[in-house]
Protein backbone atom coordinates (compact mmCIF):
# COMPACT_ATOMS: atom_id res chain seq x y z
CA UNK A 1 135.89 337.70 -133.18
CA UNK A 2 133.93 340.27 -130.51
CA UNK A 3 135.90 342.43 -127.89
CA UNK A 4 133.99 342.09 -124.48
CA UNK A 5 133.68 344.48 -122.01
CA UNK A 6 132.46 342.94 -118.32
CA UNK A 7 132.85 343.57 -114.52
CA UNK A 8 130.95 343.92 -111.55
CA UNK A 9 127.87 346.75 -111.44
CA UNK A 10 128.84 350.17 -111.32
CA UNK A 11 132.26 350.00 -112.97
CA UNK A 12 131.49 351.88 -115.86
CA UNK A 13 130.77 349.22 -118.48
CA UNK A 14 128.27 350.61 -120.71
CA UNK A 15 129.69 354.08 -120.59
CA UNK A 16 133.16 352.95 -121.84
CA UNK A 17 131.40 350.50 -124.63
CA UNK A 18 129.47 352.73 -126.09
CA UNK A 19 133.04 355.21 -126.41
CA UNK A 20 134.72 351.67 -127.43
CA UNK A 21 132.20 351.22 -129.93
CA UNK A 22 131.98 354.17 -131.60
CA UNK A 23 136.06 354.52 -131.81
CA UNK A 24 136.04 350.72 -133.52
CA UNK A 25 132.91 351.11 -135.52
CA UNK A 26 130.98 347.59 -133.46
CA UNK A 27 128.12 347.16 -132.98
CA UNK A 28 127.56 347.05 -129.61
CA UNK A 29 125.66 343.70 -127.91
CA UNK A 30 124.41 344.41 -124.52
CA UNK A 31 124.02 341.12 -122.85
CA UNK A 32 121.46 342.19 -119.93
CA UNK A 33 119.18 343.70 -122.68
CA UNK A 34 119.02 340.59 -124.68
CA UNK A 35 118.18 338.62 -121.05
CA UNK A 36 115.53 341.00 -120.95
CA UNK A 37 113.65 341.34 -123.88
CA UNK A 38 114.06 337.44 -124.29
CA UNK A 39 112.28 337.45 -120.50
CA UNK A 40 114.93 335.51 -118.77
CA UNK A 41 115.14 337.33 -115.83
CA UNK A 42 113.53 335.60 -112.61
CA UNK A 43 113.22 338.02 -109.54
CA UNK A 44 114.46 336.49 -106.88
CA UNK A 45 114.03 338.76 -103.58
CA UNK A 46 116.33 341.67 -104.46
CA UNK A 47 118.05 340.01 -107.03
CA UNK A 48 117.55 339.15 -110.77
CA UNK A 49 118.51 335.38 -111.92
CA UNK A 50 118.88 334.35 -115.40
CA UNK A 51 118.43 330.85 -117.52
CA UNK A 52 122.46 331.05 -118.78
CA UNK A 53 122.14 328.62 -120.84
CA UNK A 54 119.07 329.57 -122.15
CA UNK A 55 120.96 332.90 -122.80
CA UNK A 56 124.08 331.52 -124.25
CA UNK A 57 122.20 329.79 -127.10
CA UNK A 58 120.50 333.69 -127.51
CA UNK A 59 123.81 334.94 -127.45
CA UNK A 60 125.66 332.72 -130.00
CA UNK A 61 122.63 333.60 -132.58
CA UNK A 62 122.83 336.91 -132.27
CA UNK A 63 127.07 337.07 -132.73
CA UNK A 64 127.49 336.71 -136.42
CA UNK A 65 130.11 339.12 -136.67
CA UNK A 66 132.88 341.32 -134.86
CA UNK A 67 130.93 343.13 -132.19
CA UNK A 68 131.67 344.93 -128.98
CA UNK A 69 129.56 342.35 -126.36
CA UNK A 70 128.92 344.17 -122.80
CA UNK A 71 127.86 342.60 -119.69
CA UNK A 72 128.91 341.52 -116.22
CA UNK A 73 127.25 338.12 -117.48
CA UNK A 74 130.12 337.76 -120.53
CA UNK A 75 132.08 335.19 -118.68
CA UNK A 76 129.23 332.64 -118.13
CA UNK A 77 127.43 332.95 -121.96
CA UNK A 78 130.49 333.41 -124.03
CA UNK A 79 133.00 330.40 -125.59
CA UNK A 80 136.34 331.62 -125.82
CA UNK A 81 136.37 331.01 -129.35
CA UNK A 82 133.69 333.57 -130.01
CA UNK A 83 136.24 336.36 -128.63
CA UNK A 84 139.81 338.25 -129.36
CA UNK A 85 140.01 340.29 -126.16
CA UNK A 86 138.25 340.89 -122.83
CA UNK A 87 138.67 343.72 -120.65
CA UNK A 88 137.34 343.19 -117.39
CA UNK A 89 136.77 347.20 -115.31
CA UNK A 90 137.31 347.42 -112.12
CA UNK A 91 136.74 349.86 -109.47
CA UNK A 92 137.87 350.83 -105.77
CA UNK A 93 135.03 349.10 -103.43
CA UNK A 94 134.67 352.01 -101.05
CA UNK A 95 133.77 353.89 -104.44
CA UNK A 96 131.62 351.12 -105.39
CA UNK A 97 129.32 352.19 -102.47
CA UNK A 98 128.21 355.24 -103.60
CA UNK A 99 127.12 353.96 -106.77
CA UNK A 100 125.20 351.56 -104.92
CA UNK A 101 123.66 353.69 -103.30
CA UNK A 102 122.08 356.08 -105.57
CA UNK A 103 121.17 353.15 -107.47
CA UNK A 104 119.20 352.20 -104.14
CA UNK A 105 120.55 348.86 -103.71
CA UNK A 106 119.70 347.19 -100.24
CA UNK A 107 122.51 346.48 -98.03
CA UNK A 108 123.13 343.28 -98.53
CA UNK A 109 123.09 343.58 -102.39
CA UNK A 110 125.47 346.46 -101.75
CA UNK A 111 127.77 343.77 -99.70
CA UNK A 112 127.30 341.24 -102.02
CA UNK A 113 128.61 343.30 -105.23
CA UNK A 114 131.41 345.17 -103.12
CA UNK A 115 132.45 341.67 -101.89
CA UNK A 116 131.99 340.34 -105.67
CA UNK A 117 134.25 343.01 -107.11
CA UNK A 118 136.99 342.85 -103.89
CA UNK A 119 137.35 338.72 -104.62
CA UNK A 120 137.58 339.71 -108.24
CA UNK A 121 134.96 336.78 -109.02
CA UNK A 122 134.27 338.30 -112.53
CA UNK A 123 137.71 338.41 -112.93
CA UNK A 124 138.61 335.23 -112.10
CA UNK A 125 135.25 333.89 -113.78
CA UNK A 126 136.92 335.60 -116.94
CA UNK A 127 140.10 334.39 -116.51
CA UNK A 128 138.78 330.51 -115.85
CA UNK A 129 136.74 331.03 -119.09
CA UNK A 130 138.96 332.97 -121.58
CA UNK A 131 142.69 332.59 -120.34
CA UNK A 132 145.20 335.52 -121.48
CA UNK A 133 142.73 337.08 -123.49
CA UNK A 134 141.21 338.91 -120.69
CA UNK A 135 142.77 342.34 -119.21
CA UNK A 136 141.72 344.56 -116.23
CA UNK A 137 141.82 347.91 -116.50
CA UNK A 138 141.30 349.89 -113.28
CA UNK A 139 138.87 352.60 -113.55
CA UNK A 140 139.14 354.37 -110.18
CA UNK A 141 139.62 357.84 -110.16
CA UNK A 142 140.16 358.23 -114.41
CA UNK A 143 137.95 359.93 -116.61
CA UNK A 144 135.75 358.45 -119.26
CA UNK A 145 138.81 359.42 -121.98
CA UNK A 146 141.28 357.81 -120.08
CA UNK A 147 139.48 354.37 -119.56
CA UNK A 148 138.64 354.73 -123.39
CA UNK A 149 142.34 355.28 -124.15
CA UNK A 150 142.91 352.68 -122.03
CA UNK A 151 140.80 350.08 -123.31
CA UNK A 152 141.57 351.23 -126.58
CA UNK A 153 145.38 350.71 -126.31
CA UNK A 154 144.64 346.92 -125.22
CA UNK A 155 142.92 346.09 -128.16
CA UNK A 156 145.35 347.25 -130.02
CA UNK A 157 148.30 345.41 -128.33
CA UNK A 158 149.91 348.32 -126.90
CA UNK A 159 149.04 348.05 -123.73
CA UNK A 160 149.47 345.84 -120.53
CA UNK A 161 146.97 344.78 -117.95
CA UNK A 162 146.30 346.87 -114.46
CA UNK A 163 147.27 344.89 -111.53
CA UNK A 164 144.09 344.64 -109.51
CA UNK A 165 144.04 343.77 -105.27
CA UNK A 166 141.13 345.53 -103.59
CA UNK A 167 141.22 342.67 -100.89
CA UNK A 168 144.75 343.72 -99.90
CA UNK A 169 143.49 347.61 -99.46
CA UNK A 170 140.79 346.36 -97.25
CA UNK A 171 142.28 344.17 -95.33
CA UNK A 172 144.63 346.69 -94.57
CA UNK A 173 141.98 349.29 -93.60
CA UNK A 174 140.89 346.27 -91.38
CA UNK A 175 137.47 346.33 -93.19
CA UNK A 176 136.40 342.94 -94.13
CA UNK A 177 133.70 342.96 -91.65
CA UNK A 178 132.36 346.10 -93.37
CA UNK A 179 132.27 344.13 -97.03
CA UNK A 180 131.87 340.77 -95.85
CA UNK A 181 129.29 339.09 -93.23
CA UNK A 182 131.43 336.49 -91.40
């Protein structure tokens, strides 16, 4: 069984795999570079679509053993019996931004991620498809080493999952018109 690593853009993902993976010895499975070189991505103004299902059968031939599987797209190509443990990063929105930004991401994208990861969609997308396998881990303001640790300890049953509510923090900074356009 794999260990997945997911979340939103930006969170750190295949930074902390590639610690993960050396630490466990997995081979690491990078779901947006098998989408790629299998050509599944359809532009789509400023955004990239992909064929899931096209990319879950991909996905299920290339897992033939323990592996560490990264990608925001985990929870939507992955059965739950292919996996022991899924940590879903995530990240203060108002950080978020900046990371958007040098990444040059259009304004609405940027809204459209920073609303994704406030809602906790890949979260709850996790959640839906996995059930108490899946664990957030809340990479604001840590170091590399301390999200590895992290990680680390949850895979090894030591540790507990972060409790995650970025749309309480804005909505008390009254700035849900700055994430979302209502």
């Amino acid at each position: 069984m794999s260990v997945i690593i997911t979340g939103n853009p930006g969170v750190g993902k295949h930074t902390i795999s590639k610690e993960i993976s050396k630490d466990l010895g997995l081979p690491m499975i990078d779901i947006n570079s098998i989408a790629k070189d299998a050509g599944l991505f359809e532009k789509n103004e400023d955004t990239n679509d992909v064929d899931i299902s096209k990319l879950e059968k991909i996905i299920k031939r290339k897992i033939s053993s323990p592996s560490l599987i990264v990608g925001h797209l985990a929870p939507y190509v992955l059965s739950p019996n292919q996996v022991k443990k899924v940590i879903v990063l995530r990240r203060n929105p108002y950080d978020l931004i900046s990371v958007y930004k040098k990444r040059e991401y259009t304004e609405e994208k940027i809204r459209e991620n920073t609303g994704s990861e406030i809602l906790g969609i890949i979260a709850h997308d996790a959640i839906d498809q996995f059930g108490a396998k899946v664990f957030q881990v809340d990479v604001t303001e840590k170091s590399i080493l301390e999200v590895t640790e992290k990680v680390l300890s949850i895979i090894n049953g030591k540790s507990v999952s972060d409790e995650v509510d970025w749309l309480e923090l804005v909505s008390k900074q009254n700035d849900l018109k700055k994430f979302f356009a209502y």
